[in-house]
C-alpha atoms as a PDB file:
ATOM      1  CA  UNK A   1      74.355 -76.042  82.823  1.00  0.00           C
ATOM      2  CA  UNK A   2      77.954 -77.561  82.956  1.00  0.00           C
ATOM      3  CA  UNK A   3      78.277 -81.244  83.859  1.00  0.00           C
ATOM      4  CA  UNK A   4      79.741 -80.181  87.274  1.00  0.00           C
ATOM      5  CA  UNK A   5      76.801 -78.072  88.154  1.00  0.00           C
ATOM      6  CA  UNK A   6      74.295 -80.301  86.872  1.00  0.00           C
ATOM      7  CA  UNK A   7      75.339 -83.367  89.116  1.00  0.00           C
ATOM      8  CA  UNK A   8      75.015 -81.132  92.124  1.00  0.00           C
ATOM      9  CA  UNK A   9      71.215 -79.942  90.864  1.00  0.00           C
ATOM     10  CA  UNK A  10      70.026 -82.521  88.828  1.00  0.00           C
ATOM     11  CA  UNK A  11      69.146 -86.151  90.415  1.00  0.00           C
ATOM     12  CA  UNK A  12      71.047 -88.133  87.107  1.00  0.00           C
ATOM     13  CA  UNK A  13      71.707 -91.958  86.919  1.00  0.00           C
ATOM     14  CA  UNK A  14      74.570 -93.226  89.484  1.00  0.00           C
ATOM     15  CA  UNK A  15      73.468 -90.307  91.557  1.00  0.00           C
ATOM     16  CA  UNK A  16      73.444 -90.959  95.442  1.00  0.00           C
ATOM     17  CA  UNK A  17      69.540 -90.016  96.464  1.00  0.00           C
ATOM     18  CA  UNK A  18      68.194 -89.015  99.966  1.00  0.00           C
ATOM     19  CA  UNK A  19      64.061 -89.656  99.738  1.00  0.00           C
ATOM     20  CA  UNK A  20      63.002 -89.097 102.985  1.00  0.00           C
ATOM     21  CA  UNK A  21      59.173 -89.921 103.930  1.00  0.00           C
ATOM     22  CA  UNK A  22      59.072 -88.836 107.561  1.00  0.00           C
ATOM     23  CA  UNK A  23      62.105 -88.532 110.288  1.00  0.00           C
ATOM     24  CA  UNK A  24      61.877 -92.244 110.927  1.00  0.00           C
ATOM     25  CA  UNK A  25      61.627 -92.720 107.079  1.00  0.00           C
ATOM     26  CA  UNK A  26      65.050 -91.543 105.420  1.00  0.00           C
ATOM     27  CA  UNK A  27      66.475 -94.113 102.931  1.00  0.00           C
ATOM     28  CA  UNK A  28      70.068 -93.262 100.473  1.00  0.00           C
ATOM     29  CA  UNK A  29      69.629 -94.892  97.315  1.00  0.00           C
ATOM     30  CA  UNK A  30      71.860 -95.183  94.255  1.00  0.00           C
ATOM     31  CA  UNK A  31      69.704 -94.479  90.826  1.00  0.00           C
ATOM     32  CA  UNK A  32      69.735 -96.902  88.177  1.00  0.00           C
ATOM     33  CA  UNK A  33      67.412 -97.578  85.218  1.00  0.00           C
ATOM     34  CA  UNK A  34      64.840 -99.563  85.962  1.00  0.00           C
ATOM     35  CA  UNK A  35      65.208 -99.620  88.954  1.00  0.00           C
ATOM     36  CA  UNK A  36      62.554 -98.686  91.511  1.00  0.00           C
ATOM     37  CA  UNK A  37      62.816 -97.817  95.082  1.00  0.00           C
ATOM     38  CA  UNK A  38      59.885 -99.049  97.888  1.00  0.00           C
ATOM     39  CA  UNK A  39      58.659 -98.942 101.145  1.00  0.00           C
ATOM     40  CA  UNK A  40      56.002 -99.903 103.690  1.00  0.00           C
ATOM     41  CA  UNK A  41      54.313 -96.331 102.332  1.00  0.00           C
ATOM     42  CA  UNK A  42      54.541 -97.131  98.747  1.00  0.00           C
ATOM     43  CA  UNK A  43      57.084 -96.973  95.752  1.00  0.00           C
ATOM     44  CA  UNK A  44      58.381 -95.407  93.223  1.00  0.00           C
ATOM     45  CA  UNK A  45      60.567 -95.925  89.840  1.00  0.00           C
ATOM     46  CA  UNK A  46      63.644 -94.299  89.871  1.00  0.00           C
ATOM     47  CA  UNK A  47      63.452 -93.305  86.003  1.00  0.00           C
ATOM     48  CA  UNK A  48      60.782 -91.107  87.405  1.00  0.00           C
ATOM     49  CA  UNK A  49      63.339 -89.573  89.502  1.00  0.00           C
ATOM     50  CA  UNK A  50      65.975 -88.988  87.136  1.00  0.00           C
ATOM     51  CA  UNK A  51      65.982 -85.251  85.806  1.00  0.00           C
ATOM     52  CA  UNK A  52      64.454 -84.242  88.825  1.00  0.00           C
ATOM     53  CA  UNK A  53      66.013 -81.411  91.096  1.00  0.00           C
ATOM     54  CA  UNK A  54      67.070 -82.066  94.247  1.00  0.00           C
ATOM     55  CA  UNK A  55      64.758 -80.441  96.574  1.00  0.00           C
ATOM     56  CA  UNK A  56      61.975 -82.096  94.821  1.00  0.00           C
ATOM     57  CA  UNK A  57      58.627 -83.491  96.567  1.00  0.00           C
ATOM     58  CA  UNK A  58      57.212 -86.681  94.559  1.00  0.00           C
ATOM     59  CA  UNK A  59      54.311 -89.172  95.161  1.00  0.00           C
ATOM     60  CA  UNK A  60      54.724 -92.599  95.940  1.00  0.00           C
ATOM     61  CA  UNK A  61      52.578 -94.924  94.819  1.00  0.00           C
ATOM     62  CA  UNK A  62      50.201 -94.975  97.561  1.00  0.00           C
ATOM     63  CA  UNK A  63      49.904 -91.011  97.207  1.00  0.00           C
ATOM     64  CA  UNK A  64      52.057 -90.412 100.109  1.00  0.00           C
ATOM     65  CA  UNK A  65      54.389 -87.306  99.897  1.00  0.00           C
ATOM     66  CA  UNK A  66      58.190 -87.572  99.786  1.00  0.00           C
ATOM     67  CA  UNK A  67      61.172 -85.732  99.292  1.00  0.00           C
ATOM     68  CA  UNK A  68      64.196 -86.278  97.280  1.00  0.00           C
ATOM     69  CA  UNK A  69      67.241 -84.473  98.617  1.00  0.00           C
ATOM     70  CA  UNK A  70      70.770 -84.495  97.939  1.00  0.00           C
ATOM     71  CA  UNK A  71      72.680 -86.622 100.408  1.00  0.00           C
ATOM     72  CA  UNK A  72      74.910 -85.156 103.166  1.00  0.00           C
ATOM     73  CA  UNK A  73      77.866 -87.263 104.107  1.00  0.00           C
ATOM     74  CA  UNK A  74      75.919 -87.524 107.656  1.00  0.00           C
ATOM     75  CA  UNK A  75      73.395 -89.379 105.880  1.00  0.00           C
ATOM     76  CA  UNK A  76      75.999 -91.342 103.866  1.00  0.00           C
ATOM     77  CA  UNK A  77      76.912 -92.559 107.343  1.00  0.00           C
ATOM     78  CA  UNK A  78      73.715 -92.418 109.143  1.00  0.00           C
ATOM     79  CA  UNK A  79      71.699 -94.631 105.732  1.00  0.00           C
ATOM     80  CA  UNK A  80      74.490 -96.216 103.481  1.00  0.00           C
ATOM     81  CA  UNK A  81      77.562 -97.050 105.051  1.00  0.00           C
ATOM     82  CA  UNK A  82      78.556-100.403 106.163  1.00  0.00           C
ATOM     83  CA  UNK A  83      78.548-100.264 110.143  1.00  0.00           C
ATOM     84  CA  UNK A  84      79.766-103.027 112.425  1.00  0.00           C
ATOM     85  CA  UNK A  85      81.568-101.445 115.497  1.00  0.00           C
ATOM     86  CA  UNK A  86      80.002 -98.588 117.520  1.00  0.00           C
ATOM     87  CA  UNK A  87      80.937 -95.134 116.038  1.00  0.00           C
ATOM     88  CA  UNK A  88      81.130 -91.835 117.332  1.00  0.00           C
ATOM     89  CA  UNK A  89      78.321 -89.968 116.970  1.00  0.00           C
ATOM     90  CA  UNK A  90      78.119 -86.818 115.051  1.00  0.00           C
ATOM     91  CA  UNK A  91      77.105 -84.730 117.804  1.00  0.00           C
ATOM     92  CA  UNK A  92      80.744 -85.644 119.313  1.00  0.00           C
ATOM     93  CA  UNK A  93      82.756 -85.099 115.864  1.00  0.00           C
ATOM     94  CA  UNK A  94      81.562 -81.890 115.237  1.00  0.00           C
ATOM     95  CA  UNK A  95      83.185 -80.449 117.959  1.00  0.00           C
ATOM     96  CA  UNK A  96      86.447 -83.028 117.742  1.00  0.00           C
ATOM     97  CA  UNK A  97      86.614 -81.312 114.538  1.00  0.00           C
ATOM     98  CA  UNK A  98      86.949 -77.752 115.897  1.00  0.00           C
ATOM     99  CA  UNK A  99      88.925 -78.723 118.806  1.00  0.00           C
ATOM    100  CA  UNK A 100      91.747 -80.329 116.743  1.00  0.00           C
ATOM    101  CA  UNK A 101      91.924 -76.955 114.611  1.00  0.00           C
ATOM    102  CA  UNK A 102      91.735 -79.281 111.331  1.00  0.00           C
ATOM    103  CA  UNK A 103      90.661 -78.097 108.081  1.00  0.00           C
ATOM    104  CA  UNK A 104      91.627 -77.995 104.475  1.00  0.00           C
ATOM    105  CA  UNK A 105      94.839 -79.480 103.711  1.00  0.00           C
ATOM    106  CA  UNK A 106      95.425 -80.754 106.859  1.00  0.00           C
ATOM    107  CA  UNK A 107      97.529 -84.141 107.833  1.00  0.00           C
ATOM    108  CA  UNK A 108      96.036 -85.974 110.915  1.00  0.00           C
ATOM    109  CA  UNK A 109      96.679 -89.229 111.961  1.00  0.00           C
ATOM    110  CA  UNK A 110      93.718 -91.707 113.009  1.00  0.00           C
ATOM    111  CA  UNK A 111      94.014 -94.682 115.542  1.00  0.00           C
ATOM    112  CA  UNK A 112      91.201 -97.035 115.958  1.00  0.00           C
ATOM    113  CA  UNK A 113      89.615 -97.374 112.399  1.00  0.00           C
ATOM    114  CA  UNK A 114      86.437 -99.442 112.741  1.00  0.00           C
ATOM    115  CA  UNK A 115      84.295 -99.036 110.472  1.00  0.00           C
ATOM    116  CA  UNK A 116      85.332 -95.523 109.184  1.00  0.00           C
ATOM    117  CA  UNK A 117      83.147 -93.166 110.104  1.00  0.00           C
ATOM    118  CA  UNK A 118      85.617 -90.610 111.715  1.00  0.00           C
ATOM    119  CA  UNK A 119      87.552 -91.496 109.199  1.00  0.00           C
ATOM    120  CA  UNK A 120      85.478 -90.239 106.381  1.00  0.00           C
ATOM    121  CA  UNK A 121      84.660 -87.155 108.142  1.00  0.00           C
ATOM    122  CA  UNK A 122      88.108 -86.274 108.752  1.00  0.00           C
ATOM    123  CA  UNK A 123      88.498 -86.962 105.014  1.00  0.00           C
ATOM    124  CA  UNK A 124      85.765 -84.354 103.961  1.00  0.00           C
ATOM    125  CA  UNK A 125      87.093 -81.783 106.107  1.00  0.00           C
ATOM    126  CA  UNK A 126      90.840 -82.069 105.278  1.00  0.00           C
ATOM    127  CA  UNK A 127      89.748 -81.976 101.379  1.00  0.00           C
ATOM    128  CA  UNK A 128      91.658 -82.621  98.609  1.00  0.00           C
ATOM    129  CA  UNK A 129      95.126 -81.094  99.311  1.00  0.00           C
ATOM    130  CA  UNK A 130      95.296 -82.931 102.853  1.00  0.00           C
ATOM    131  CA  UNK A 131      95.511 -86.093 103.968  1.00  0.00           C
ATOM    132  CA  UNK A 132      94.442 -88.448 106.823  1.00  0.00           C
ATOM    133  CA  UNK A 133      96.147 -91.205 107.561  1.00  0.00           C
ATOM    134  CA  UNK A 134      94.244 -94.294 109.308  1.00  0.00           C
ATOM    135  CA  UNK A 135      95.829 -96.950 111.764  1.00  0.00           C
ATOM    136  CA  UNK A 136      93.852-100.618 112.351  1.00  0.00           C
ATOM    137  CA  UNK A 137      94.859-103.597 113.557  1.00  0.00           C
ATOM    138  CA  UNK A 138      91.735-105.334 112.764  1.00  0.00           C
ATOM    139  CA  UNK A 139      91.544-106.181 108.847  1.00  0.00           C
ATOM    140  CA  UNK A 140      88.166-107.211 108.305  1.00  0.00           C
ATOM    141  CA  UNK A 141      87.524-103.421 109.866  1.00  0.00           C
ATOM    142  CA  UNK A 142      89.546-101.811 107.250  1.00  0.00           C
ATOM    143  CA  UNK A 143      87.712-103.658 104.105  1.00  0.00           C
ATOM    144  CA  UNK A 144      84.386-102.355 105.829  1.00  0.00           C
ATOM    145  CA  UNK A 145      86.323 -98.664 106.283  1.00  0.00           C
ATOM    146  CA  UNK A 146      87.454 -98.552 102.167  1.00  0.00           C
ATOM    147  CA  UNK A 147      84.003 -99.589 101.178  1.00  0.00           C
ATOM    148  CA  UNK A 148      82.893 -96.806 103.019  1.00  0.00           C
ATOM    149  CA  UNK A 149      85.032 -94.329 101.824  1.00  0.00           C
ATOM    150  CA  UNK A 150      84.575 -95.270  98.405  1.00  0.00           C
ATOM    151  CA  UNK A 151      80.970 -94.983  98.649  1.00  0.00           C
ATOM    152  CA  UNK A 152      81.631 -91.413  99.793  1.00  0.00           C
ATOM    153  CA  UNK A 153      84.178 -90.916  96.973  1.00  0.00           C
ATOM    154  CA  UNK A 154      86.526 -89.873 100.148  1.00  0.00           C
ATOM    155  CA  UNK A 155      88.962 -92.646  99.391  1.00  0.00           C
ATOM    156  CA  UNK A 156      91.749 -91.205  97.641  1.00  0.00           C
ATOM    157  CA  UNK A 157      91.965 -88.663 100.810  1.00  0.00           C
ATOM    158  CA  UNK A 158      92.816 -91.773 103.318  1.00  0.00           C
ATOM    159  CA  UNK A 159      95.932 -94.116 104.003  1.00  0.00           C
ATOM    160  CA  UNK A 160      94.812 -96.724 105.853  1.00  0.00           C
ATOM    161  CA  UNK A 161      97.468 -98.631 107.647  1.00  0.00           C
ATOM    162  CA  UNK A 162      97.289-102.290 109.168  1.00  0.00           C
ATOM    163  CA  UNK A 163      99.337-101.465 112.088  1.00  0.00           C
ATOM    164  CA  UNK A 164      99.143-101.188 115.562  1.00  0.00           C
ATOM    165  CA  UNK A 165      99.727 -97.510 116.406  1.00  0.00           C
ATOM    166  CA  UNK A 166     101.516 -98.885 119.734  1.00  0.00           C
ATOM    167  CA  UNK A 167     104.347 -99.886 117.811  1.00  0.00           C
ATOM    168  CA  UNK A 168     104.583 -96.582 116.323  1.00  0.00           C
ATOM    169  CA  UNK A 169     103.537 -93.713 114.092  1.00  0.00           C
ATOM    170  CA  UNK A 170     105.206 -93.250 110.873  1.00  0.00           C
ATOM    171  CA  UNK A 171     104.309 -89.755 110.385  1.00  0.00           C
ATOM    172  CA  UNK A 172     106.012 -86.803 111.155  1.00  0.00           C
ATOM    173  CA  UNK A 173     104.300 -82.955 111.647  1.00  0.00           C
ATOM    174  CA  UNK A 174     100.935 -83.713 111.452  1.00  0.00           C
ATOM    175  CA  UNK A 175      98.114 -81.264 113.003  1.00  0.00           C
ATOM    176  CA  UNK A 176      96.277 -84.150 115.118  1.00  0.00           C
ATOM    177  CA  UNK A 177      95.892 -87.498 116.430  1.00  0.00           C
ATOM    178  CA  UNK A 178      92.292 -88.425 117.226  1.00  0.00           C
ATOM    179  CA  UNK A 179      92.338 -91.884 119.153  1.00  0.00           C
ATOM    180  CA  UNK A 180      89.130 -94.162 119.807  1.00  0.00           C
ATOM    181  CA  UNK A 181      91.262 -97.101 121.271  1.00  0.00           C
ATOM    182  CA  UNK A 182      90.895 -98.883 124.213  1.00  0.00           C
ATOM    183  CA  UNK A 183      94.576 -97.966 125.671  1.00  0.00           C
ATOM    184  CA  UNK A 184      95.055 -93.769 124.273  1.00  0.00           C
ATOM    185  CA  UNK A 185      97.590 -93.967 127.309  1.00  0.00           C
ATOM    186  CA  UNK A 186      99.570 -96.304 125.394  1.00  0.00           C
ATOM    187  CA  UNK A 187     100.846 -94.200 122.678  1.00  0.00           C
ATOM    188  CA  UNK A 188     101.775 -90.885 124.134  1.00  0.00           C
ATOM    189  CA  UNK A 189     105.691 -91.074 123.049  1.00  0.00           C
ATOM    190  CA  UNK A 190     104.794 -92.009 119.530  1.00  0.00           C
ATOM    191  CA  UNK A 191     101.943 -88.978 119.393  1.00  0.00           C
ATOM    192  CA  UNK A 192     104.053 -86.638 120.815  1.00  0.00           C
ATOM    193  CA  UNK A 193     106.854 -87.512 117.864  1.00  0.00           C
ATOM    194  CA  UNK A 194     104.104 -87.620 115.264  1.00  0.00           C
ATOM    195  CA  UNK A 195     102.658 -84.226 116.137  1.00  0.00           C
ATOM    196  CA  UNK A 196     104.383 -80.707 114.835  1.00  0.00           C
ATOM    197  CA  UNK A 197     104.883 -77.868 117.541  1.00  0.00           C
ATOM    198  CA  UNK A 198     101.606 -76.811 119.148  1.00  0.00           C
ATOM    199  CA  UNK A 199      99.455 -80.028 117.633  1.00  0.00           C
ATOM    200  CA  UNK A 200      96.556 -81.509 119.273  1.00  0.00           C
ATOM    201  CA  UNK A 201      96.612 -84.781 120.101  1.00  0.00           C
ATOM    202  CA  UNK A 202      92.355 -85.680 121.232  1.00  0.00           C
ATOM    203  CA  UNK A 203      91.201 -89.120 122.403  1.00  0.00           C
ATOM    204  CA  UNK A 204      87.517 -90.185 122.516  1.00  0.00           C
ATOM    205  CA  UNK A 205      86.819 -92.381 125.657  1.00  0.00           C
ATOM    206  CA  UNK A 206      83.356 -94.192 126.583  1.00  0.00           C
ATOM    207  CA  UNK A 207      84.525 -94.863 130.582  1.00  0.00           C
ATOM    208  CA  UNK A 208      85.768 -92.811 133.038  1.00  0.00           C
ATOM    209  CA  UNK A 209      88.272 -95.366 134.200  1.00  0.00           C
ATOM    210  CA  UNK A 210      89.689 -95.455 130.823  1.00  0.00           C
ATOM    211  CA  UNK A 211      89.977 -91.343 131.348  1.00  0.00           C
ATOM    212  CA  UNK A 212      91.215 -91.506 134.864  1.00  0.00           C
ATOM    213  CA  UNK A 213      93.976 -94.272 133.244  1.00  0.00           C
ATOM    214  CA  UNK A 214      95.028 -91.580 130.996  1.00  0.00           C
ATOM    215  CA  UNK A 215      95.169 -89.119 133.473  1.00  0.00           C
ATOM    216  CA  UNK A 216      97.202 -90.887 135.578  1.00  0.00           C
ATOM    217  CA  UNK A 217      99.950 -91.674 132.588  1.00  0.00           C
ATOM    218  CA  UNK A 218     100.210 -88.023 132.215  1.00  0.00           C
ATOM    219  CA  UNK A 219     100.531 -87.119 135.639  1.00  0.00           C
ATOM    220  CA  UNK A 220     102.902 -89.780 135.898  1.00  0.00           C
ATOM    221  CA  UNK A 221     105.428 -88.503 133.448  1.00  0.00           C
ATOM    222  CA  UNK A 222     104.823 -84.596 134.551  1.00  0.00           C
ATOM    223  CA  UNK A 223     103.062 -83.946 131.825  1.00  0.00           C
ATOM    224  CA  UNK A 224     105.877 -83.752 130.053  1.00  0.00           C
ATOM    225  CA  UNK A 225     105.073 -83.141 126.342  1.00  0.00           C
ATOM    226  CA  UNK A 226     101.508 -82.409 126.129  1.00  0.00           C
ATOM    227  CA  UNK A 227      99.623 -79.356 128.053  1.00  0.00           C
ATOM    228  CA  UNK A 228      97.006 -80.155 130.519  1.00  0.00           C
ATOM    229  CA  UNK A 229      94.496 -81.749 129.563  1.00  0.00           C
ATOM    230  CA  UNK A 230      90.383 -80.878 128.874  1.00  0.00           C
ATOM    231  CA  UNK A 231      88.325 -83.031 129.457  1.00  0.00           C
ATOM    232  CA  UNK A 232      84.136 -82.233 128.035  1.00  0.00           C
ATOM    233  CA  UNK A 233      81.381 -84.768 127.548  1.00  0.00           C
ATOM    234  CA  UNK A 234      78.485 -83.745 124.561  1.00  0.00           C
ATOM    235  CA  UNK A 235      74.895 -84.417 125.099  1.00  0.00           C
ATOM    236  CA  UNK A 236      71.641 -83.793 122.341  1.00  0.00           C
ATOM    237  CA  UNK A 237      68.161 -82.974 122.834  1.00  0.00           C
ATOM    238  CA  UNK A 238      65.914 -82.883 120.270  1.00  0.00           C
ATOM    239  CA  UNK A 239      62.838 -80.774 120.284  1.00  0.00           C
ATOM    240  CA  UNK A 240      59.669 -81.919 118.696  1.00  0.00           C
ATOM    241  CA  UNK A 241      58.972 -79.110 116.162  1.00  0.00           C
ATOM    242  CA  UNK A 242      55.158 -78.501 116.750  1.00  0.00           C
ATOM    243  CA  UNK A 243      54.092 -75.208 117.315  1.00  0.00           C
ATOM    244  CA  UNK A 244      50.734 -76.791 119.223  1.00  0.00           C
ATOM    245  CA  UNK A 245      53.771 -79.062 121.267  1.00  0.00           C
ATOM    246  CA  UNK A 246      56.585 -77.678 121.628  1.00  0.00           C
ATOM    247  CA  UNK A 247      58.311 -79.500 123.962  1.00  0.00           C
ATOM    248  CA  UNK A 248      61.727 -81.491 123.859  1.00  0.00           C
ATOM    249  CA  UNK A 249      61.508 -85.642 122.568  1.00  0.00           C
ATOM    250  CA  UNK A 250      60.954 -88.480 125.288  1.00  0.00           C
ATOM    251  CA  UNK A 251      64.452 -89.604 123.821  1.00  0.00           C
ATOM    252  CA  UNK A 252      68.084 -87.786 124.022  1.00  0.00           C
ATOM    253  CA  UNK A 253      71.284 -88.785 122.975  1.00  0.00           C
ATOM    254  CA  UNK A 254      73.239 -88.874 126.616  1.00  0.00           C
ATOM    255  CA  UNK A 255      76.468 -90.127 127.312  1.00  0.00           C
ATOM    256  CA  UNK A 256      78.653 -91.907 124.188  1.00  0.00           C
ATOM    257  CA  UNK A 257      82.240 -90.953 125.510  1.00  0.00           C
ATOM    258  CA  UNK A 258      84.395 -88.276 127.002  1.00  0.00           C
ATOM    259  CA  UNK A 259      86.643 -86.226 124.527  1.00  0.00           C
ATOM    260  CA  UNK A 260      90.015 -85.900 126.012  1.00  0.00           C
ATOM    261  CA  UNK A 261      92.331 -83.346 124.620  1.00  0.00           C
ATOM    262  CA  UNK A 262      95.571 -81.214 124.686  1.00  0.00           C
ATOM    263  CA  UNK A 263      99.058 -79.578 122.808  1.00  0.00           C
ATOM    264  CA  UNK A 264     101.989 -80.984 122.146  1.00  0.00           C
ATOM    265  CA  UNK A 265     104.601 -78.884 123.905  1.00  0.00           C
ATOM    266  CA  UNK A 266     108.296 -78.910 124.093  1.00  0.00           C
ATOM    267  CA  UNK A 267     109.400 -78.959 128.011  1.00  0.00           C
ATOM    268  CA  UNK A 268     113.034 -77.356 128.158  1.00  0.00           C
ATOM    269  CA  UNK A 269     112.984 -76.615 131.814  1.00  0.00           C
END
């Protein structure tokens, strides 16, 4: 087994670990030697872990059952990233992500940083041949974002820029802009000269009159430049998976913001 192949299989030291207990029990842990991992239902050493395949089911020390997985970047975010501003949730970027038409090799611009958990998602999808590039005014956000990143080894994908996108964009033909700032009405000119022919520019907003402010600076100018827009809000229900109780969760994910989105165009008449 090549050295590739084996990291992907094979939990081995430095490895990022998913041992997950129960749903409420889900912990990302880097392995080290001699080092042991524990809990409030028991503990294990991680040199007992190392060798293992991922997909695994271990004992803790308490004889309780657990499984070691390999992690997905959701659970990078979700269990190991450094979070100190509200985020969008990933039942929102998944379909950001298909509405903006990104993919591999893409370039899309960011606006509102935080603590960079778009930002590493538009990372992983753009892969290694695009590039995303990341505007923050706030710089304690942007040391939070890189360690982030880094712990996702999505770094090298990412500019970030300490800038306020108001004052411009620097880039030129890129496929999207995906705003979560408070003012997405602010920026339209710059947008519409960042974005090549037929690119998407999609703002995430968590109140309406922040949406009905946006609406009314594109009404105001005709429109010009962008198609109308489309506006969709995302909800999740979780079922509890009993076949004796089947029946959705007391809990849902509601309302965390509406996705605003639409084209660049070119109006020549």
């Amino acid at each position: 087994m090549d050295e590739e192949r084996c990291c992907l299989d094979v939990i081995c030291e430095d490895c990022l670990t998913l041992i997950e207990i129960d749903e409420k029990r889900r912990f990302v842990v880097r392995i080290r030697r001699g080092a042991v991992f524990g809990s409030d239902k028991g503990s294990i050493k991680h040199d007992d872990l190392i060798g293992l395949k991922y997909g695994s089911i271990v004992r803790l020390s308490t004889g309780v059952k657990a499984y070691v997985l390999r992690p997905r970047l959701v659970d990078l975010m979700e269990r190991f990233f450094e979070r100190k501003t509200q985020v969008i949730y990933p039942k929102d970027l998944g379909f950001i992500i298909l509405m903006t038409g990104i993919g591999p090799g893409s370039k899309v611009v960011e606006l509102g940083v935080g603590s960079g958990f778009t930002t590493a998602v538009l990372a992983h999808i753009v892969g290694p041949t695009g590039k995303v590039y990341a505007y923050e005014i706030r710089k304690d956000m942007i040391e939070i974002a890189k360690r982030n990143l880094e712990k996702a080894g999505l770094a090298d994908r990412v500019i970030i820029k300490h800038k306020d996108a108001r004052e411009g964009i620097d880039e030129q033909m890129v496929d999207a802009v995906i705003a979560d700032i408070p003012e997405p009405w602010s920026v339209l000119d710059h947008v519409h000269k960042a974005l090549r022919p037929s690119g998407v520019y999609l703002a995430f907003i968590p109140s309406t009159n922040q949406v009905v402010k946006l609406l009314k600076a594109l009404e105001d100018r005709g429109y010009k430049g962008f198609t109308r827009p489309r506006i969709v809000e995302i909800m999740l229900r979780e079922y509890q998976a009993r076949s004796d109780a089947f029946r959705p969760k007391t809990l849902m994910i509601g309302h965390t913001g509406y996705i605003v989105y639409m084209f660049k165009v070119e109006n020549t008449t």
